[in-house]
N, C-alpha and C. Protein backbone atom coordinates (compact mmCIF):
# COMPACT_ATOMS: atom_id res chain seq x y z
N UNK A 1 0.82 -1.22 0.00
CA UNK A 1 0.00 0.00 0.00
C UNK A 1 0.85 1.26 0.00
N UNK A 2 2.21 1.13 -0.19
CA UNK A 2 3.17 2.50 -0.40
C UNK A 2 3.56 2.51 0.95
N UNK A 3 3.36 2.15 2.04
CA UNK A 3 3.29 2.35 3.59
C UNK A 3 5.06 1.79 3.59
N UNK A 4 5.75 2.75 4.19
CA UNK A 4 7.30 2.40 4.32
C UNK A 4 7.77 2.39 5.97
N UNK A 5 7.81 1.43 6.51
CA UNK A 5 8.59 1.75 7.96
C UNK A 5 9.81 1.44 8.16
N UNK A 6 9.93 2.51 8.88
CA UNK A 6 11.54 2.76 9.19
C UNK A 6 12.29 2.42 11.04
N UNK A 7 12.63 1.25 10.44
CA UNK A 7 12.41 0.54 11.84
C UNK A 7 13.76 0.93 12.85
N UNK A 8 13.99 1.98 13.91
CA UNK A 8 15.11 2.59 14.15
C UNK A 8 15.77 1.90 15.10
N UNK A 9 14.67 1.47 16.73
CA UNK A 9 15.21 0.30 17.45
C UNK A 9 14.08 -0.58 17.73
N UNK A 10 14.36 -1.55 17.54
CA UNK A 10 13.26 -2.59 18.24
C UNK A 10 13.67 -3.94 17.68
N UNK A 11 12.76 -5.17 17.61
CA UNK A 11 13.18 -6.19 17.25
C UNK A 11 11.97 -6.45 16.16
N UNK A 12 11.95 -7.42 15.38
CA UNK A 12 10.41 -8.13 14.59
C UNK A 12 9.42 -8.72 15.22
N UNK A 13 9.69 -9.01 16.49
CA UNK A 13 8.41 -9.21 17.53
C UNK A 13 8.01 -7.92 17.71
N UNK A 14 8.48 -7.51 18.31
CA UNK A 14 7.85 -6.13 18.62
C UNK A 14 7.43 -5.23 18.21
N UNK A 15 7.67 -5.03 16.34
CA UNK A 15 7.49 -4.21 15.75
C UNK A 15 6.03 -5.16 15.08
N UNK A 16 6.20 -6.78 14.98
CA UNK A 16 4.44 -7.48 14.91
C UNK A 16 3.56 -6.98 15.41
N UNK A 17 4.02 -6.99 16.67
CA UNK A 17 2.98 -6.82 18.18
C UNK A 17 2.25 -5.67 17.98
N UNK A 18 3.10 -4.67 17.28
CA UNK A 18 2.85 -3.16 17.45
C UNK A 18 1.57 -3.20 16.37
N UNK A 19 1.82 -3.60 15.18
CA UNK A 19 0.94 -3.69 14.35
C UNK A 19 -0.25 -4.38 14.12
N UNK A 20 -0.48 -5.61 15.03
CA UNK A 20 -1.45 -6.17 15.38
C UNK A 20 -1.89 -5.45 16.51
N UNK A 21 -1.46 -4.93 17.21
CA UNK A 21 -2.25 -4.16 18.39
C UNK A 21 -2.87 -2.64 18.02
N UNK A 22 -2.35 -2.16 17.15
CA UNK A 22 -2.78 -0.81 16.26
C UNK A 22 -2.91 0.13 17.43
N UNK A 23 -1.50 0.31 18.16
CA UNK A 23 -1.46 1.30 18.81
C UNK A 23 -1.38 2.64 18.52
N UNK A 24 -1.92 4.01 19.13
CA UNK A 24 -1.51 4.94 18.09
C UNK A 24 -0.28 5.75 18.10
N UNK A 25 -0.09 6.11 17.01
CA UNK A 25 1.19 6.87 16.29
C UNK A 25 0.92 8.04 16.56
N UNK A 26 2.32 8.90 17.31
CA UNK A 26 2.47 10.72 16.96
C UNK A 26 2.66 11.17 15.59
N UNK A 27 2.09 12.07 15.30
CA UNK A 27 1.64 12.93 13.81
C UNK A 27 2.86 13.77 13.93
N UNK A 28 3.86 13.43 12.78
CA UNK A 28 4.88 14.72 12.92
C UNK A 28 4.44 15.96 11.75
N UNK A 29 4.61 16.61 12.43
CA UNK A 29 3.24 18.02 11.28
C UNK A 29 4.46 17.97 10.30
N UNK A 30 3.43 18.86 9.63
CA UNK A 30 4.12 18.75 7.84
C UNK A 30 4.21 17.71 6.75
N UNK A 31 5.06 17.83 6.19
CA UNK A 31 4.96 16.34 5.40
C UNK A 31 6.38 16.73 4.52
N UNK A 32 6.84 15.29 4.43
CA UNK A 32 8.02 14.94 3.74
C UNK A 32 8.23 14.73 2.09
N UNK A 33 8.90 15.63 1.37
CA UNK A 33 8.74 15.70 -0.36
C UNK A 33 9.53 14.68 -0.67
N UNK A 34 9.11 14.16 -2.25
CA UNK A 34 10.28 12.96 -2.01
C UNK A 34 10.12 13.11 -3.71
N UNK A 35 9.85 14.54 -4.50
CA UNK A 35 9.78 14.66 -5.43
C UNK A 35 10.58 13.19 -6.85
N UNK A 36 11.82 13.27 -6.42
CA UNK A 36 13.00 12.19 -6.80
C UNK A 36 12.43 10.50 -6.53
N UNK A 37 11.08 10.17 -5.40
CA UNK A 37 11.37 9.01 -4.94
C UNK A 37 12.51 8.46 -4.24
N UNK A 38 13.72 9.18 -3.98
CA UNK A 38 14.76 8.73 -2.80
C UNK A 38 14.59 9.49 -1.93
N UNK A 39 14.89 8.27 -0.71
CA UNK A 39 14.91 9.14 0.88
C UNK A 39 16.33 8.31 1.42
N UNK A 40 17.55 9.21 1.14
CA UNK A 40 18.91 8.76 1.73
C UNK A 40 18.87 9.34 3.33
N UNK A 41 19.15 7.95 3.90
CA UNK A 41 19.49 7.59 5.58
C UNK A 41 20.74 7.83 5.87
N UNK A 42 21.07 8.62 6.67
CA UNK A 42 23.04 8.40 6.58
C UNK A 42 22.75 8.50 8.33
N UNK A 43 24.04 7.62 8.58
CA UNK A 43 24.06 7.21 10.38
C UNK A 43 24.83 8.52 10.64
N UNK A 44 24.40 9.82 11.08
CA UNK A 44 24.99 10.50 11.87
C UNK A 44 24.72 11.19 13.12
N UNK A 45 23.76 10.01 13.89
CA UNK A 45 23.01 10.57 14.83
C UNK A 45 24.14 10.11 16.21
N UNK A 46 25.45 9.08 16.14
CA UNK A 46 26.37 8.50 16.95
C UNK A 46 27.54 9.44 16.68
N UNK A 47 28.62 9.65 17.80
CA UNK A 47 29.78 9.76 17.65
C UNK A 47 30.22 8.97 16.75
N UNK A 48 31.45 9.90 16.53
CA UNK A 48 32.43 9.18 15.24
C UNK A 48 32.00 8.74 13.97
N UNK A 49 30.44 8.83 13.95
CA UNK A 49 29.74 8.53 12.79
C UNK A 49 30.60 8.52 11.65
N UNK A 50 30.52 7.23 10.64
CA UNK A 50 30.95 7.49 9.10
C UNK A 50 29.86 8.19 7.87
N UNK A 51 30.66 9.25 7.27
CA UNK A 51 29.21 10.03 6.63
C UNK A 51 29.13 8.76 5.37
N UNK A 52 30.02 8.32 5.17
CA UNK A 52 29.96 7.06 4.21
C UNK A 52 28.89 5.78 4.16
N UNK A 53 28.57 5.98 5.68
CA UNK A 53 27.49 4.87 6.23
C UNK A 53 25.96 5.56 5.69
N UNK A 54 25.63 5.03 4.60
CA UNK A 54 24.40 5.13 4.00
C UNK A 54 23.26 4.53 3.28
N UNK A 55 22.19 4.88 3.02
CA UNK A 55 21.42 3.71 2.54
C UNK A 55 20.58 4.48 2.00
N UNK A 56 20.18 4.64 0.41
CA UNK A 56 18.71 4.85 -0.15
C UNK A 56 17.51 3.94 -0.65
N UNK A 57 16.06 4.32 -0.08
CA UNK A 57 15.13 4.11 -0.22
C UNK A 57 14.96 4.91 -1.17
N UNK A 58 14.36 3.38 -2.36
CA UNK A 58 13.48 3.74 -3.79
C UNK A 58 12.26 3.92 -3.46
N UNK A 59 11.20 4.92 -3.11
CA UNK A 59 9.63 5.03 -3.07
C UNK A 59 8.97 5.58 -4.14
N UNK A 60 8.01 5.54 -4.43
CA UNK A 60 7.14 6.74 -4.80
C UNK A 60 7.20 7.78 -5.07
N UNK A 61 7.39 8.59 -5.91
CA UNK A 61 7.85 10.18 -6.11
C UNK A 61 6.40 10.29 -5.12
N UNK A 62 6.56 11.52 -4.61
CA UNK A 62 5.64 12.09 -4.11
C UNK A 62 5.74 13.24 -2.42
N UNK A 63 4.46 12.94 -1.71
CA UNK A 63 4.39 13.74 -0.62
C UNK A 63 4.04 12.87 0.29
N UNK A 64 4.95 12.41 1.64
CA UNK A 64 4.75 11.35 2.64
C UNK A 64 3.87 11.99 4.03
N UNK A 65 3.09 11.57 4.58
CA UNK A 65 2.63 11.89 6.07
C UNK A 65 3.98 11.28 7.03
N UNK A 66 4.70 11.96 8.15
CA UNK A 66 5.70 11.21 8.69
C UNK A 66 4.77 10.85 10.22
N UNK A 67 4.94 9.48 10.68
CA UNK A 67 4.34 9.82 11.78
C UNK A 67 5.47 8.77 12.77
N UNK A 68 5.44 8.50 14.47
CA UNK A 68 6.72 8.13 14.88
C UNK A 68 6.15 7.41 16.15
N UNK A 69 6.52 5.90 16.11
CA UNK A 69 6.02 5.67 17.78
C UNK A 69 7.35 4.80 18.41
N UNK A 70 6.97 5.52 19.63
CA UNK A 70 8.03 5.42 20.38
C UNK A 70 7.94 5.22 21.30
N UNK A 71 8.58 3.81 22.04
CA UNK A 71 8.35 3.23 23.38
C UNK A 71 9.10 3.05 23.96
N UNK A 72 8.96 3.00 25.15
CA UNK A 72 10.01 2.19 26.27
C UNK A 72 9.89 1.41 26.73
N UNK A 73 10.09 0.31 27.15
CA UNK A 73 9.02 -1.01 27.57
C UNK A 73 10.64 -1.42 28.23
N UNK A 74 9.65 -2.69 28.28
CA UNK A 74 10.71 -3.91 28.63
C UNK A 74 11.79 -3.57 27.09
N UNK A 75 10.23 -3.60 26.50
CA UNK A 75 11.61 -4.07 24.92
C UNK A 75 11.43 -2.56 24.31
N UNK A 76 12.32 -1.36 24.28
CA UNK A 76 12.65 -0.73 23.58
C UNK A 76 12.12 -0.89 22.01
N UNK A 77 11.11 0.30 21.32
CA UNK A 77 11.11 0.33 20.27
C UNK A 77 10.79 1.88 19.73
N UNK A 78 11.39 1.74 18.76
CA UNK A 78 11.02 3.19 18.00
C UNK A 78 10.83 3.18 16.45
N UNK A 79 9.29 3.73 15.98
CA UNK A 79 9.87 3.36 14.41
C UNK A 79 9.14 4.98 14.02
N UNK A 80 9.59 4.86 12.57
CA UNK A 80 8.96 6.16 11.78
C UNK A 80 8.01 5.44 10.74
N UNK A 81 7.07 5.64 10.75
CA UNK A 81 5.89 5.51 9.47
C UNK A 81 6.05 6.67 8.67
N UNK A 82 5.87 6.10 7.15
CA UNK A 82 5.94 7.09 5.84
C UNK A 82 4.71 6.45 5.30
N UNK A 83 3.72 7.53 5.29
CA UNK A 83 2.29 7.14 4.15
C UNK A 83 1.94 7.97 2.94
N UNK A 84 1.91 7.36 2.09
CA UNK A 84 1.79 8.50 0.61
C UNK A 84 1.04 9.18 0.79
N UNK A 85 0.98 10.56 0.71
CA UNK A 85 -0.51 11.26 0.68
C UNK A 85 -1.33 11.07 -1.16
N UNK A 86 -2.91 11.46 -1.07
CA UNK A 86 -3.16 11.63 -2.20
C UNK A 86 -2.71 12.88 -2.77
N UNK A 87 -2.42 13.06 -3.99
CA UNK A 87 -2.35 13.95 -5.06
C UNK A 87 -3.68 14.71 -5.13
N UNK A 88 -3.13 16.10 -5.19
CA UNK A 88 -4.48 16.89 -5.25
C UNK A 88 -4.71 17.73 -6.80
């Protein structure tokens, strides 16, 4: 369905769980252009980071809703949801 998650910490149980339980997601206002269809990830959120450490996502040209859930649990998880918006 175009729906891209961006899975930052957690495990595949937990990120199941999350989705069978349809907990809700924070709305990050605005929205993300992706005119090109690439959205390049580069790890520079750690010390010493390599700017070399990178990864692009092929999507959809278009305009994404970003939204972000984020837990603390026993089991640590955090992801970002990307949903296509419609074309107006």
């Amino acid at each position: 369905d175009g729906i891209c998650l961006l899975v930052m910490e957690g495990d595949e149980e937990s990120v199941a769980a999350l989705m069978k339980e349809q907990k809700p997601w924070k709305n990050i206002k605005g929205e993300l252009e992706l005119p090109s269809g690439q959205l390049v990830l580069v790890d520079s959120a750690m010390e010493h980071a390599k700017t070399n450490n990178k990864s692009t996502l092929k999507l959809a040209p278009g305009n994404y809703a970003v939204d972000e859930y984020d837990e603390d649990g026993e089991r640590s998880l955090w992801i970002v949801r990307l949903t296509p918006l419609a074309k107006s």
